[in-house]
Each structure stands twice: as structure tokens, then as C-alpha cells.
PDB file of N, CA and C in Angstrom:
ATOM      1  N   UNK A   1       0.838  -1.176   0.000  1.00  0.00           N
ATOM      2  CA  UNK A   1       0.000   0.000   0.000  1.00  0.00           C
ATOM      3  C   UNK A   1       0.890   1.249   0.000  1.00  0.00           C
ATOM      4  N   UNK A   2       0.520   2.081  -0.756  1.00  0.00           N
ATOM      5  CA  UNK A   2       1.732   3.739  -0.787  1.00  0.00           C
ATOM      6  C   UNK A   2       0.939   4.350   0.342  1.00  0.00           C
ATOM      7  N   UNK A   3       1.939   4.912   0.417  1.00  0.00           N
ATOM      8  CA  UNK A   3       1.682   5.762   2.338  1.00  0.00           C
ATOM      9  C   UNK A   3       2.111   6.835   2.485  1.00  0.00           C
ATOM     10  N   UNK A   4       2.965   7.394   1.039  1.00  0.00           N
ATOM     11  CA  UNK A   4       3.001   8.808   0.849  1.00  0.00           C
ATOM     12  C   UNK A   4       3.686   9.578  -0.558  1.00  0.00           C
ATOM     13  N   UNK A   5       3.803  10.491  -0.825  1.00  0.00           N
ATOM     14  CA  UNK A   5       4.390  11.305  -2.036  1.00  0.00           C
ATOM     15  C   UNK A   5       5.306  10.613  -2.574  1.00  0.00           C
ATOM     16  N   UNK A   6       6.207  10.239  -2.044  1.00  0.00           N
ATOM     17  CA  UNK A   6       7.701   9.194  -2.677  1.00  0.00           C
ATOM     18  C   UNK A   6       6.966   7.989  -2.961  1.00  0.00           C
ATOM     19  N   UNK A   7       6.740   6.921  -2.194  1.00  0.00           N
ATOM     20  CA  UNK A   7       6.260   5.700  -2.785  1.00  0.00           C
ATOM     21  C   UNK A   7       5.139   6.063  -3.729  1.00  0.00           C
ATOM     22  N   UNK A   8       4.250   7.079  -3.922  1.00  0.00           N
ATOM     23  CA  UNK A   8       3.537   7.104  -5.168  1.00  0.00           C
ATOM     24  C   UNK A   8       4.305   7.495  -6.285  1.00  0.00           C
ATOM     25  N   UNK A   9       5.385   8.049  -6.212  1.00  0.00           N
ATOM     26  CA  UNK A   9       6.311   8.023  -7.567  1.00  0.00           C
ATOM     27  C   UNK A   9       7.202   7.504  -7.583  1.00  0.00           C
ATOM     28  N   UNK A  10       7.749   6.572  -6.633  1.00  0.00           N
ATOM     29  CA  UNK A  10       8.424   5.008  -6.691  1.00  0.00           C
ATOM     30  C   UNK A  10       7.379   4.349  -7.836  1.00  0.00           C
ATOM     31  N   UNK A  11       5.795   4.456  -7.027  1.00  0.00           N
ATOM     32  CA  UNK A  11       5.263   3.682  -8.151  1.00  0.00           C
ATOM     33  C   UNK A  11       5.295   3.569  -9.240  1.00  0.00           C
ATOM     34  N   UNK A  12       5.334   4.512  -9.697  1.00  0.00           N
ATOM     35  CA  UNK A  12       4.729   5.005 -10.987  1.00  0.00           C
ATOM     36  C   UNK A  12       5.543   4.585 -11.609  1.00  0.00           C
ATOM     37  N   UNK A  13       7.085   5.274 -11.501  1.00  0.00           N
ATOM     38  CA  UNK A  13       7.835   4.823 -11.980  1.00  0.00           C
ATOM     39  C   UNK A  13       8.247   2.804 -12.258  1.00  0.00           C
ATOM     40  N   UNK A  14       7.896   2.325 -11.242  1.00  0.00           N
ATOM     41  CA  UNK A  14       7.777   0.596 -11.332  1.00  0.00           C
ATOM     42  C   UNK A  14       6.508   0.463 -12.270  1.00  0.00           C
ATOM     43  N   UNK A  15       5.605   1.538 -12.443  1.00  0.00           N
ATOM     44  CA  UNK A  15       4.749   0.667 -13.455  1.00  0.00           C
ATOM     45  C   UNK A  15       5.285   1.571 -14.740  1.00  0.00           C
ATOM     46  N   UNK A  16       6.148   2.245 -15.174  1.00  0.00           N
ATOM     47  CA  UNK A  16       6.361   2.750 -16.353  1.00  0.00           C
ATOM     48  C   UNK A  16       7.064   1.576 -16.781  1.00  0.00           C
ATOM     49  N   UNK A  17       7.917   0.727 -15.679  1.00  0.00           N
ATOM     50  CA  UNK A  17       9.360   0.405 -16.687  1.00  0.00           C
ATOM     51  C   UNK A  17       8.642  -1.235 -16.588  1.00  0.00           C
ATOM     52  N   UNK A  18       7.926  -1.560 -15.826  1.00  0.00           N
ATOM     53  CA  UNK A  18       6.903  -2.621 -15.990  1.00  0.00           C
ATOM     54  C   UNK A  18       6.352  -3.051 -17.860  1.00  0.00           C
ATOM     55  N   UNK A  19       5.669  -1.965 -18.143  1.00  0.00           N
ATOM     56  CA  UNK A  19       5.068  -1.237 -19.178  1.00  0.00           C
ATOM     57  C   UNK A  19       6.171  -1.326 -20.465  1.00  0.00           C
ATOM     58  N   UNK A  20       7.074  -1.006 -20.455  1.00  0.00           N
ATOM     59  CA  UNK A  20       8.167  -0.471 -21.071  1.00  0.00           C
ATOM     60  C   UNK A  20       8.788  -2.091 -21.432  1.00  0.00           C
ATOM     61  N   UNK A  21       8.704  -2.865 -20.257  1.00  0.00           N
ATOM     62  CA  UNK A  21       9.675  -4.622 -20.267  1.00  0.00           C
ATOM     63  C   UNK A  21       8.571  -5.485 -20.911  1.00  0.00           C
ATOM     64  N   UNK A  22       7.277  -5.300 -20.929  1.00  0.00           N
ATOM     65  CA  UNK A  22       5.746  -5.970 -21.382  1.00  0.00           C
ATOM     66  C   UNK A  22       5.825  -5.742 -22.951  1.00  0.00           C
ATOM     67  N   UNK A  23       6.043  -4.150 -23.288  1.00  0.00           N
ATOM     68  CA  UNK A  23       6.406  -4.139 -24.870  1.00  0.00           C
ATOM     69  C   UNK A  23       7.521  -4.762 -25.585  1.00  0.00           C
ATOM     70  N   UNK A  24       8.793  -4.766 -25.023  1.00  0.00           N
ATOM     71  CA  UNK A  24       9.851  -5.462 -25.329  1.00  0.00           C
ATOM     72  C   UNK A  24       9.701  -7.122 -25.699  1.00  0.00           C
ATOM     73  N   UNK A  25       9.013  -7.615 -24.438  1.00  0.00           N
ATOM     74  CA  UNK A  25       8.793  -8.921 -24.842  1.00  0.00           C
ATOM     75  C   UNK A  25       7.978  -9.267 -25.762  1.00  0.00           C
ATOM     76  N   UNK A  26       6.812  -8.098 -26.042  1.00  0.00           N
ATOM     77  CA  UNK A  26       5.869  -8.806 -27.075  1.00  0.00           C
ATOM     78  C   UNK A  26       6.585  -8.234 -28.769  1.00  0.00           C
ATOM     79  N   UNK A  27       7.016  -7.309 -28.605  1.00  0.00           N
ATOM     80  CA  UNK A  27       8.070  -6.651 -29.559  1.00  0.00           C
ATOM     81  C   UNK A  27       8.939  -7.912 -30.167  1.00  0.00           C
ATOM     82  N   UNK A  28       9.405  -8.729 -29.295  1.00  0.00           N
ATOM     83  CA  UNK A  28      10.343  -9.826 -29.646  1.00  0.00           C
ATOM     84  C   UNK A  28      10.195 -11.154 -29.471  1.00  0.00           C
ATOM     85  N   UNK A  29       9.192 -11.292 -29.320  1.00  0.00           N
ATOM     86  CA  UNK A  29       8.268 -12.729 -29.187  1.00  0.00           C
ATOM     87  C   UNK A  29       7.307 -12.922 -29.490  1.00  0.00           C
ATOM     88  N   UNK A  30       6.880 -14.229 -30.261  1.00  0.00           N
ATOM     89  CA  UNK A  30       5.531 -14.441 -30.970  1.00  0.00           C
ATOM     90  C   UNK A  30       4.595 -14.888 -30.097  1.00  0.00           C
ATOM     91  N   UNK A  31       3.209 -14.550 -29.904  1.00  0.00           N
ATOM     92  CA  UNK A  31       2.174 -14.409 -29.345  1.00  0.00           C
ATOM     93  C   UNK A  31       2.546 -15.589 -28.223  1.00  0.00           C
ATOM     94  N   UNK A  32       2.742 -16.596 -28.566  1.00  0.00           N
ATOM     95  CA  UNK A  32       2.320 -18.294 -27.601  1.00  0.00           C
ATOM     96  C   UNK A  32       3.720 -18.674 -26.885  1.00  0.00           C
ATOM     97  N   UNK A  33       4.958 -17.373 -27.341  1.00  0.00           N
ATOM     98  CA  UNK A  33       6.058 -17.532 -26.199  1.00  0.00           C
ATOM     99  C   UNK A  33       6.095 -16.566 -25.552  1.00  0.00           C
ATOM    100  N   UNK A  34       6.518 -16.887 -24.094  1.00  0.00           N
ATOM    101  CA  UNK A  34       6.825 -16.136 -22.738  1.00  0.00           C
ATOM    102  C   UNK A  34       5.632 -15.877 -22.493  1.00  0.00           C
ATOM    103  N   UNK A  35       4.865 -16.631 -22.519  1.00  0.00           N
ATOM    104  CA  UNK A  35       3.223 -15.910 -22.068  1.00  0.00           C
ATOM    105  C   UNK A  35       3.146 -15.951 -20.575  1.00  0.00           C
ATOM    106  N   UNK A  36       4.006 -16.764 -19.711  1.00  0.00           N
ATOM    107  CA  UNK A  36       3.576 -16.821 -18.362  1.00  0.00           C
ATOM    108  C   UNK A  36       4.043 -15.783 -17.987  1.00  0.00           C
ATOM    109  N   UNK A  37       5.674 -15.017 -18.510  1.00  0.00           N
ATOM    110  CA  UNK A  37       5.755 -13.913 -18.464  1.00  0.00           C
ATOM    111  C   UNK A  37       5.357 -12.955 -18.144  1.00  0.00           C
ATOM    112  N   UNK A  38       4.711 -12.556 -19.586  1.00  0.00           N
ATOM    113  CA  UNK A  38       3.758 -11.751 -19.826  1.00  0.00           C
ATOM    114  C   UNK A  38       2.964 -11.442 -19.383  1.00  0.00           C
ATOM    115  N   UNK A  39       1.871 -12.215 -18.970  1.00  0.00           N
ATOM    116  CA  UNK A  39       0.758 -12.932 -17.840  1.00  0.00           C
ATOM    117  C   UNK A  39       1.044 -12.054 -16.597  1.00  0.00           C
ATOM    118  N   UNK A  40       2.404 -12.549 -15.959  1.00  0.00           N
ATOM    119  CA  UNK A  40       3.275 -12.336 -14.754  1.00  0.00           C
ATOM    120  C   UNK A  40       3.236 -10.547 -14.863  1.00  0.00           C
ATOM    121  N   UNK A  41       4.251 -10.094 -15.669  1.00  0.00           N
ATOM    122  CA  UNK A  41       3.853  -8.625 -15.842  1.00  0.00           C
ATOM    123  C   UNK A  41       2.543  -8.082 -15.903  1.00  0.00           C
ATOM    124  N   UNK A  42       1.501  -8.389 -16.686  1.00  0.00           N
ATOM    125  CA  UNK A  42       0.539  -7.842 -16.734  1.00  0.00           C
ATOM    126  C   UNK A  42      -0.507  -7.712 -15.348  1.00  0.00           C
ATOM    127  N   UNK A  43      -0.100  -8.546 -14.432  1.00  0.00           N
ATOM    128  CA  UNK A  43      -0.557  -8.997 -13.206  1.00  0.00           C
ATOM    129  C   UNK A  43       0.085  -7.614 -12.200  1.00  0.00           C
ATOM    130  N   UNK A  44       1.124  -7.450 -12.395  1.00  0.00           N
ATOM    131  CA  UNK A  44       1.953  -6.718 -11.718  1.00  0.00           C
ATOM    132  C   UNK A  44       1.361  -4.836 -12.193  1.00  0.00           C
ATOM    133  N   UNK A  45       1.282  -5.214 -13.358  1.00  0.00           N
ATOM    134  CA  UNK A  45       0.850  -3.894 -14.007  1.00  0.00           C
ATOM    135  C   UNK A  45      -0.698  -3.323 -12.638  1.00  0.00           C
ATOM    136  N   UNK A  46      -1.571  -4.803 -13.169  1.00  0.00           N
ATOM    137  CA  UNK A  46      -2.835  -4.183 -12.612  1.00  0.00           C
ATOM    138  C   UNK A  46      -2.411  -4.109 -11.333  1.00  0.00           C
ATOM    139  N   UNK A  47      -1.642  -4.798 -10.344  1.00  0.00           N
ATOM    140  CA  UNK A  47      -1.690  -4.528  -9.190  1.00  0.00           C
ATOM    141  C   UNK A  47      -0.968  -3.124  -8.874  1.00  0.00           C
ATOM    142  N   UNK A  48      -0.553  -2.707  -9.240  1.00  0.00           N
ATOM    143  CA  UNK A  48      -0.059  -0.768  -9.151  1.00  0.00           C
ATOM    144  C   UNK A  48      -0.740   0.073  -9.679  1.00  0.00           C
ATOM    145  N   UNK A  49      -1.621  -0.713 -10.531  1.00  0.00           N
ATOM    146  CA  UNK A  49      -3.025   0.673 -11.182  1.00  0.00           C
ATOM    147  C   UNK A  49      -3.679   0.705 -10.082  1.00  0.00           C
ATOM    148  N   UNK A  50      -4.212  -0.904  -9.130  1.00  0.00           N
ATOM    149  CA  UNK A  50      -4.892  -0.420  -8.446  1.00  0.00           C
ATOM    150  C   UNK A  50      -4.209   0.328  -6.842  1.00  0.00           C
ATOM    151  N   UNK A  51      -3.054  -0.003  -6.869  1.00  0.00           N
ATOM    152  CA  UNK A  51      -2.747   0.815  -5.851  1.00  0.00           C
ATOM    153  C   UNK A  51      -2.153   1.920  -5.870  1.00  0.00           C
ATOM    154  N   UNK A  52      -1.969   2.773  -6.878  1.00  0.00           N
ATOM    155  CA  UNK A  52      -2.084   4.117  -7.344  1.00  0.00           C
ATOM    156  C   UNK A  52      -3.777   4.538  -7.533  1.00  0.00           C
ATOM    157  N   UNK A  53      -4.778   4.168  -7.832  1.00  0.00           N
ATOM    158  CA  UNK A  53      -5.545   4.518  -7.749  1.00  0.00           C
ATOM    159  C   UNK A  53      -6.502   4.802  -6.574  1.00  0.00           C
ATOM    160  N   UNK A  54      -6.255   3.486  -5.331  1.00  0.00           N
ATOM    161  CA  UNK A  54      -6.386   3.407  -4.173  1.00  0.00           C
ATOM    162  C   UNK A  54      -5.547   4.861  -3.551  1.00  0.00           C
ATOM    163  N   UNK A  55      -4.563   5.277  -3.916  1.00  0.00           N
ATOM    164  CA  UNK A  55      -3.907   6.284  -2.991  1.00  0.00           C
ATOM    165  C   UNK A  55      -4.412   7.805  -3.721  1.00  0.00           C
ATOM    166  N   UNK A  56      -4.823   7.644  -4.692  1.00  0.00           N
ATOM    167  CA  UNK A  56      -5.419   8.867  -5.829  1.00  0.00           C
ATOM    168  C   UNK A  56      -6.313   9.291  -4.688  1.00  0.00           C
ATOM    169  N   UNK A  57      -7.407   8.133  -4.659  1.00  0.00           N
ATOM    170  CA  UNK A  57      -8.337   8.538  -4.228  1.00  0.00           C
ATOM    171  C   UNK A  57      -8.699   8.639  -2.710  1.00  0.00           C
ATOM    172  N   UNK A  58      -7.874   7.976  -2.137  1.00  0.00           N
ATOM    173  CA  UNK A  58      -7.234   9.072  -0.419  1.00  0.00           C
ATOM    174  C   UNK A  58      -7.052  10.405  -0.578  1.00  0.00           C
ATOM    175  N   UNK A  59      -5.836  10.407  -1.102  1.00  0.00           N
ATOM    176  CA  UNK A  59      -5.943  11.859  -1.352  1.00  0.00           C
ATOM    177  C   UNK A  59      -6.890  12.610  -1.791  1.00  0.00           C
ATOM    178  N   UNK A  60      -8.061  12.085  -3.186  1.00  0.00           N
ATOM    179  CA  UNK A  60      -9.369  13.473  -3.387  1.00  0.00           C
ATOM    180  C   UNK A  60     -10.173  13.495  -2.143  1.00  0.00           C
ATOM    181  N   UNK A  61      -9.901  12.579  -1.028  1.00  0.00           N
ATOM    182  CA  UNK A  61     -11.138  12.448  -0.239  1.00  0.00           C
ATOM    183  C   UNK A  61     -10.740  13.586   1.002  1.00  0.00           C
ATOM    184  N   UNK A  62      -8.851  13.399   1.328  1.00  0.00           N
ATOM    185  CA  UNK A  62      -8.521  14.391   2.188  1.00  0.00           C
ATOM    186  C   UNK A  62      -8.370  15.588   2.207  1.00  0.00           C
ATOM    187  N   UNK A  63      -8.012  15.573   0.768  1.00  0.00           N
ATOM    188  CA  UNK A  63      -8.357  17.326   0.124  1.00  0.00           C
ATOM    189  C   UNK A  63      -9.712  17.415   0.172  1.00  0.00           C
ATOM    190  N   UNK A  64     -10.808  17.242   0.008  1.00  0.00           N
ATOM    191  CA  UNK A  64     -11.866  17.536  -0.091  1.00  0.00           C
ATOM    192  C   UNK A  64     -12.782  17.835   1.310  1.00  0.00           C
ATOM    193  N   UNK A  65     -11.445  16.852   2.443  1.00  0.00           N
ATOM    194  CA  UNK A  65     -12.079  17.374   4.002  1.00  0.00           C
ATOM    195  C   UNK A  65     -11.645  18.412   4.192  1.00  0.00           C
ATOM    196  N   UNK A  66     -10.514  19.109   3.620  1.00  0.00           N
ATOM    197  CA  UNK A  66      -9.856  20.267   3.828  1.00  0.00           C
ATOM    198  C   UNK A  66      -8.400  20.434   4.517  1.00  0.00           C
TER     199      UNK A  66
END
């Protein structure tokens, strides 16, 4: 779980280069190789969307208490 300003752009950054290693492999491999891989990354992907999004929306809720 991110717990503040740095680990949300730790994140981000782990899901850019996440993102970035997901194209490479499909860039250089045909559909039915490295799929567990792939799979594996893409797993990783969603799990930092949702916990960047989870911390997004802490934050609109604490700004919004003031």
C-alpha cells in the first residue's frame, strides 16, 4: 500500500518500466512464447493501477475534508 508522495512516484515509476519490459517482450516474441511472463507482468501492471488509484483517491477524499 503507498503511504506517501515518494512511494507514489516510486510507483509510478515501477509501473512505467513494468510497461516499457511488457512491450519489449511482445516486440520480440511471438504471441504463444513467454506468455507466463507476460501474464506475470501484466498482473503486476494491474496490481499498481490499483494501488495508485487506491492512494489517488485518499488523497481526493482528504483534500476535499480540507
Amino acid at each position: 500500500m503507498i503511504k506517501n508522495e515518494a512511494e507514489y512516484e516510486k510507483t509510478k515509476q515501477e509501473l512505467r518500466d513494468l510497461e516499457k519490459w511488457l512491450d519489449r517482450l511482445e516486440q520480440g516474441h511471438p504471441v504463444h512464447e513467454k506468455g507466463l511472463t507476460k501474464a506475470g507482468i501484466r498482473k503486476m501492471i494491474a496490481r499498481l493501477h490499483e494501488e495508485l488509484g487506491t492512494y489517488e483517491g485518499t488523497a481526493e477524499v482528504e483534500t476535499a475534508r480540507g
